[in-house]
C-alpha atoms as a PDB file:
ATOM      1  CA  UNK A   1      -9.672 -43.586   2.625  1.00  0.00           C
ATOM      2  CA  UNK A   2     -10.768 -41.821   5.917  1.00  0.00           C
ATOM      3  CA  UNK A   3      -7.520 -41.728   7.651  1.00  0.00           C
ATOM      4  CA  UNK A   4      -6.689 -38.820  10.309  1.00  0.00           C
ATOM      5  CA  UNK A   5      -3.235 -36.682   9.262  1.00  0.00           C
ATOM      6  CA  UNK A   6      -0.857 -36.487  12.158  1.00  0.00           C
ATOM      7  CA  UNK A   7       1.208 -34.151  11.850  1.00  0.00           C
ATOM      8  CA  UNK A   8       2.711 -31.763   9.470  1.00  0.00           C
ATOM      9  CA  UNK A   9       3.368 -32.508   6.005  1.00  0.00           C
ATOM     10  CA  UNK A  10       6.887 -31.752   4.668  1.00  0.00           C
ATOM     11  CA  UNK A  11       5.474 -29.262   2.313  1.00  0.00           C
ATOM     12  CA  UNK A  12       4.672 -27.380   5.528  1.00  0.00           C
ATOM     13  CA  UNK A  13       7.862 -27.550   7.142  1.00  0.00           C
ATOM     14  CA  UNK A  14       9.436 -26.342   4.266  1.00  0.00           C
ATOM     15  CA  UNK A  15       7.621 -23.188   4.304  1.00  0.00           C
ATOM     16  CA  UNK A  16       7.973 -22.287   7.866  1.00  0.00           C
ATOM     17  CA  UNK A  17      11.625 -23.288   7.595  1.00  0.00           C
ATOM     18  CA  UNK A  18      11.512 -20.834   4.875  1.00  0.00           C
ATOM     19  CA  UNK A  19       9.740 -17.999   6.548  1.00  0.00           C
ATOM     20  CA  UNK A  20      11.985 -18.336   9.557  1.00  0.00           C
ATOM     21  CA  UNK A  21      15.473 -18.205   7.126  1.00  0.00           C
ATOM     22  CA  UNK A  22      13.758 -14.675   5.609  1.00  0.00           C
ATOM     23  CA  UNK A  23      13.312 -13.438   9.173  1.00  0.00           C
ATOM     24  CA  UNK A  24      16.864 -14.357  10.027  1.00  0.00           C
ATOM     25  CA  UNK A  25      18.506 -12.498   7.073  1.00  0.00           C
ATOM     26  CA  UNK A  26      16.532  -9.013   7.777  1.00  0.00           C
ATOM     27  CA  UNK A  27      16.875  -9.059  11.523  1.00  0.00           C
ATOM     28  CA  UNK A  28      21.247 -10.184  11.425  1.00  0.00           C
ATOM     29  CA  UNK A  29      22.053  -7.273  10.009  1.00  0.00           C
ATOM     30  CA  UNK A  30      19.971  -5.279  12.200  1.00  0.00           C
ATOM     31  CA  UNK A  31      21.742  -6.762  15.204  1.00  0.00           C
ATOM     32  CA  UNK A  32      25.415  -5.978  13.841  1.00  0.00           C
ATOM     33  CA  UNK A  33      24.182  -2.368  12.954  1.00  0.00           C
ATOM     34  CA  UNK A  34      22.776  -1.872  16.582  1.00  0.00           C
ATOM     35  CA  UNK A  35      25.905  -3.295  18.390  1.00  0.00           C
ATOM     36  CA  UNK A  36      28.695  -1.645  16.042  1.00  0.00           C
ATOM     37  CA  UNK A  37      26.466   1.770  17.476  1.00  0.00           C
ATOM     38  CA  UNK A  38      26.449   0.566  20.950  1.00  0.00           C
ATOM     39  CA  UNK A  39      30.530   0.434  20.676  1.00  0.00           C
ATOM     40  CA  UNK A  40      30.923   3.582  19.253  1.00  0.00           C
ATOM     41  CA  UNK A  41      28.940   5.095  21.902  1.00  0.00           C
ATOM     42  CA  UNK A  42      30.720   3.145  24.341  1.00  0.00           C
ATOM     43  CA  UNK A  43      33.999   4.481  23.015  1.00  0.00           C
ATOM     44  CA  UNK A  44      32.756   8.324  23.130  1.00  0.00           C
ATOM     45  CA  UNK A  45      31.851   7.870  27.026  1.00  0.00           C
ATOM     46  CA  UNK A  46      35.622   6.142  27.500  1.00  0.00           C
ATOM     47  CA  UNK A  47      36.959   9.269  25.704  1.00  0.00           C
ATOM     48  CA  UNK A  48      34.873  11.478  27.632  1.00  0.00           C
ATOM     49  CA  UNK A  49      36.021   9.412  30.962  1.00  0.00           C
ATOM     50  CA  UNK A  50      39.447   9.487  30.184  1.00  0.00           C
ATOM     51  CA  UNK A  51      39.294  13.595  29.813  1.00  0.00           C
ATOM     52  CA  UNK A  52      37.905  14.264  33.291  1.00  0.00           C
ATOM     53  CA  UNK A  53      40.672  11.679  34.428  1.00  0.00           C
ATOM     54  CA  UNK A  54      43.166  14.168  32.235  1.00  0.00           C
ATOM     55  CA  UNK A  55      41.695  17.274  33.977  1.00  0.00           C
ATOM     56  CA  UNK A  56      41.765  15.922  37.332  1.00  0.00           C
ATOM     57  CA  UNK A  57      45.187  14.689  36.643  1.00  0.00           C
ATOM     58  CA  UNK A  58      46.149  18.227  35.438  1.00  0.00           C
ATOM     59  CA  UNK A  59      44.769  20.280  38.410  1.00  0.00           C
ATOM     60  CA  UNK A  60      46.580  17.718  40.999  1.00  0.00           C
ATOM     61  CA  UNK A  61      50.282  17.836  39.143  1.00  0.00           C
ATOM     62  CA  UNK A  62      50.154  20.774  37.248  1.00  0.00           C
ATOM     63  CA  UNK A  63      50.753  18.851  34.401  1.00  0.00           C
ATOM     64  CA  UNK A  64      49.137  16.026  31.693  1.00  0.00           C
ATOM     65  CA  UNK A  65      50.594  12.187  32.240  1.00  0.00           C
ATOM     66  CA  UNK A  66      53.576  11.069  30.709  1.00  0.00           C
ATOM     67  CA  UNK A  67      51.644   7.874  30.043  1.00  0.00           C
ATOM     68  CA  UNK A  68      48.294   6.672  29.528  1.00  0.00           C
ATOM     69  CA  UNK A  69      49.148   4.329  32.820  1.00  0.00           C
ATOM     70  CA  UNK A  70      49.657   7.026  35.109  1.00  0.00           C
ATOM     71  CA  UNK A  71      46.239   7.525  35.297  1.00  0.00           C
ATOM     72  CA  UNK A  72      45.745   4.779  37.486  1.00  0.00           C
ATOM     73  CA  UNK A  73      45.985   2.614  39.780  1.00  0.00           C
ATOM     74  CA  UNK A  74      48.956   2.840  42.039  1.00  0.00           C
ATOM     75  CA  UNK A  75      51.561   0.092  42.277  1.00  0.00           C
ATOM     76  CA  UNK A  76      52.458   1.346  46.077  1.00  0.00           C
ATOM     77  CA  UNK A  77      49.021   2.098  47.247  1.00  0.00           C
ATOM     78  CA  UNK A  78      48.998   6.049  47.650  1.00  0.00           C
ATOM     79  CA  UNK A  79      48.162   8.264  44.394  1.00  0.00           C
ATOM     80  CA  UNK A  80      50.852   9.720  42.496  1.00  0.00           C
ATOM     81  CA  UNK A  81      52.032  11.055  39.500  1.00  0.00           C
ATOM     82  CA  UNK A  82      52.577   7.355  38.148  1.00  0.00           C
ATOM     83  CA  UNK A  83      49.365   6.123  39.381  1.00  0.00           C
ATOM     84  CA  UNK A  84      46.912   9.024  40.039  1.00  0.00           C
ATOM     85  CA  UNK A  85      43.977   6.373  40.902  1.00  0.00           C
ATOM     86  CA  UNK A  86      41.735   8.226  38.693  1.00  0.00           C
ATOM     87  CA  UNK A  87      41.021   5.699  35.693  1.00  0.00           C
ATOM     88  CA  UNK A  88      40.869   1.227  36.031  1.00  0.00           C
ATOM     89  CA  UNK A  89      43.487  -0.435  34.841  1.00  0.00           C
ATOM     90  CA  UNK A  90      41.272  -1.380  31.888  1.00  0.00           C
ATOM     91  CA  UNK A  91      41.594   2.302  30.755  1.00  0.00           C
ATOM     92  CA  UNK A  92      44.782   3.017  32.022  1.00  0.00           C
ATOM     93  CA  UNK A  93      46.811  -0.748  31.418  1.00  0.00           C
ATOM     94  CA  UNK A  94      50.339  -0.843  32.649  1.00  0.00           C
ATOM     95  CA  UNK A  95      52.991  -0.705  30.291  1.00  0.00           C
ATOM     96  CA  UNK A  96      51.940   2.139  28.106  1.00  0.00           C
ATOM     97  CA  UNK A  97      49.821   0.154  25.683  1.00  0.00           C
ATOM     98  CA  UNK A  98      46.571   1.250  24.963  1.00  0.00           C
ATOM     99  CA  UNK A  99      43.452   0.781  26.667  1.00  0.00           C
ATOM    100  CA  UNK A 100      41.320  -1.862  24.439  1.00  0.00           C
ATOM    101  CA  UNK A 101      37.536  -1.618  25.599  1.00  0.00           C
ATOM    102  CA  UNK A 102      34.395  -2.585  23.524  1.00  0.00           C
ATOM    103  CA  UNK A 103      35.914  -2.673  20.620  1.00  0.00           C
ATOM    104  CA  UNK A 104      37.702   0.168  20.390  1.00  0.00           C
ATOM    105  CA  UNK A 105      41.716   0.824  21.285  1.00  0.00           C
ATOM    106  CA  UNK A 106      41.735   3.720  23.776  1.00  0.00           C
ATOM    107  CA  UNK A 107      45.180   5.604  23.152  1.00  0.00           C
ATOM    108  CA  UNK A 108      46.354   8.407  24.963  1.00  0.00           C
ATOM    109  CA  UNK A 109      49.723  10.446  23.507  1.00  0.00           C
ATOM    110  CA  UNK A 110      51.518  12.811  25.384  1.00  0.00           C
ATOM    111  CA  UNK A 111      52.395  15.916  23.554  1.00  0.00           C
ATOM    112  CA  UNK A 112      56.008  18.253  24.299  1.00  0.00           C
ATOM    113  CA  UNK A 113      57.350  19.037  27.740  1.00  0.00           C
ATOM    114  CA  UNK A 114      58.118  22.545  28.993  1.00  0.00           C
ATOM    115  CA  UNK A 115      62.288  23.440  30.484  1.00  0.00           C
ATOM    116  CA  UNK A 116      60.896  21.914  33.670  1.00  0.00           C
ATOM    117  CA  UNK A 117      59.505  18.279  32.155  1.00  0.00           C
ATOM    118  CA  UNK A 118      55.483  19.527  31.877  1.00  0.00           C
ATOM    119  CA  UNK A 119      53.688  17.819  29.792  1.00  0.00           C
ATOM    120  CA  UNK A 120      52.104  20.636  28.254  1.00  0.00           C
ATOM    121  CA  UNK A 121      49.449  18.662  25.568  1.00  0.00           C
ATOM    122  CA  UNK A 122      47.693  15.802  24.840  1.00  0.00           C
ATOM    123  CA  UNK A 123      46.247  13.794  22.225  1.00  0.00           C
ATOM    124  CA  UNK A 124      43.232  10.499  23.036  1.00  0.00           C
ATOM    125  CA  UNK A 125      42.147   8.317  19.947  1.00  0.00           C
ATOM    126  CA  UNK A 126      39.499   5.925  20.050  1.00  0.00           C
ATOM    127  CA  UNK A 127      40.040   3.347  16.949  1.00  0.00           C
ATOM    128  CA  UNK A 128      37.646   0.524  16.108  1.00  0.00           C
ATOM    129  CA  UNK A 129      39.614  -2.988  16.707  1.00  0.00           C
ATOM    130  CA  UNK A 130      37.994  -4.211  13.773  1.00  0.00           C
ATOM    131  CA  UNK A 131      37.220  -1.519  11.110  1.00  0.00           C
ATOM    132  CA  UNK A 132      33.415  -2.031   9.894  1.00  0.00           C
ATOM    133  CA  UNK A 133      32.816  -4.600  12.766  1.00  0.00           C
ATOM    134  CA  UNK A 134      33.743  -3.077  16.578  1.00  0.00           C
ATOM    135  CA  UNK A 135      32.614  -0.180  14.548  1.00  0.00           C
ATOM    136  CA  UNK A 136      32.943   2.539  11.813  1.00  0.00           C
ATOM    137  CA  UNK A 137      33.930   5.835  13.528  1.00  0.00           C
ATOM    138  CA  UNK A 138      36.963   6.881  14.785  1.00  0.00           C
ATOM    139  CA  UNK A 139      37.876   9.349  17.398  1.00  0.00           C
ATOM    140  CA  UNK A 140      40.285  12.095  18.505  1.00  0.00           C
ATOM    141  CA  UNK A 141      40.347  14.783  21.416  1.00  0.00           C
ATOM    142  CA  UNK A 142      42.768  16.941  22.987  1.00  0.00           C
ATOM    143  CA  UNK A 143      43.409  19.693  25.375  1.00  0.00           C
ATOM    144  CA  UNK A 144      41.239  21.531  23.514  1.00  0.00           C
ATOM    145  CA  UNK A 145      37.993  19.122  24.814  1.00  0.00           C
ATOM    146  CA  UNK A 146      36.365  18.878  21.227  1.00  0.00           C
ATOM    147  CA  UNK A 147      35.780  15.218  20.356  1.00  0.00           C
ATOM    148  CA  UNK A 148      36.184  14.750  16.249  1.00  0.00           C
ATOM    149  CA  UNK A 149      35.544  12.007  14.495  1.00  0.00           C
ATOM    150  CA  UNK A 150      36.271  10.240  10.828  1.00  0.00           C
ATOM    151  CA  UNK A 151      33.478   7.590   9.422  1.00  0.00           C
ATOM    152  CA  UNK A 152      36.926   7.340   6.148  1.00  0.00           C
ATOM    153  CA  UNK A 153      38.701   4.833   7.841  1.00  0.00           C
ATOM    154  CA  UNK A 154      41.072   8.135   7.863  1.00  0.00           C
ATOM    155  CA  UNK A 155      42.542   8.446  11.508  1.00  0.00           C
ATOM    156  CA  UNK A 156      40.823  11.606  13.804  1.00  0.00           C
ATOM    157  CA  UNK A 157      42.784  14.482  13.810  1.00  0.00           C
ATOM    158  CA  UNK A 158      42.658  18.051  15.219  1.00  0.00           C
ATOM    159  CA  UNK A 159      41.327  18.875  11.691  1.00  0.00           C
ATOM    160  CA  UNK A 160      38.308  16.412  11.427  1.00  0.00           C
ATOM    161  CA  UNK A 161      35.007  17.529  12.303  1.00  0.00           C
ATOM    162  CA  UNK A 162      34.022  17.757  15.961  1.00  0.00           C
ATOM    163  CA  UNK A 163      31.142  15.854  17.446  1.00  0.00           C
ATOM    164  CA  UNK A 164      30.304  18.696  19.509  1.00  0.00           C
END
């Protein structure tokens, strides 16, 4: 018998087909791991973006928002104090909800008003959508300008340690 093999034999296949399933299972995890981080960091630079928009907002009015959707866009066309321009409406939806960005739920809280209506504090928390799958940590900042964080599944609070 002198015949030529064409081909692969299944025994072959079956091995690559192996090889390839091993390769899968160590690199998927990988992959989550690396995205979950790339939403968390996302959510730290929304946080961070949504305090300048909070200081800027401040130093123009004299006072923080009432509402997360004050922050921006105008419905008339000029900046005010119920549309300051100075967030998207991604990060600032109408409405009052929160902002929902890779991920994460963007919520800003407005703390007590001084006798004349100021909104004197603040509170922004950055929660995963999906707890162990948009991501693990969650976030908190304030007037104060620390970001703090949980990895509990305990919500951020002034009392949680800060990132920096």
């Amino acid at each position: 018998m002198n015949r030529r093999q064409r081909g692969f034999s299944l025994l072959e296949l079956i091995i690559v087909l192996a090889i390839i399933a091993i390769i899968t299972m160590i690199a998927i995890p990988n992959v989550r791991h690396i995205h979950m981080q790339a939403q968390e960091t996302s959510a730290l630079k929304s946080i961070d973006t949504m305090r300048t928009a909070l200081q800027a907002y401040e130093a123009s009015y004299g006072t923080f928002p009432k509402q997360q959707s004050d922050l921006g866009p105008p419905s008339g066309g000029t900046p005010s104090k119920s549309g300051a321009d100075l967030l998207d409406a991604v990060m600032a939806p109408p409405g009052g909800a929160p902002a929902q960005k890779d991920g994460y739920l963007i919520r800003y809280t407005a703390g007590p008003t001084d006798d004349a209506g100021n909104v004197l504090t603040f509170t922004v928390t950055a929660d995963p959508a999906a707890i162990n799958v948009s991501g693990v940590k969650r976030y908190f900042t304030d007037q104060n300008n620390t970001i703090r964080y949980t990895m509990d599944g305990s919500p951020a609070t002034a009392l949680s340690p800060p990132i920096r």
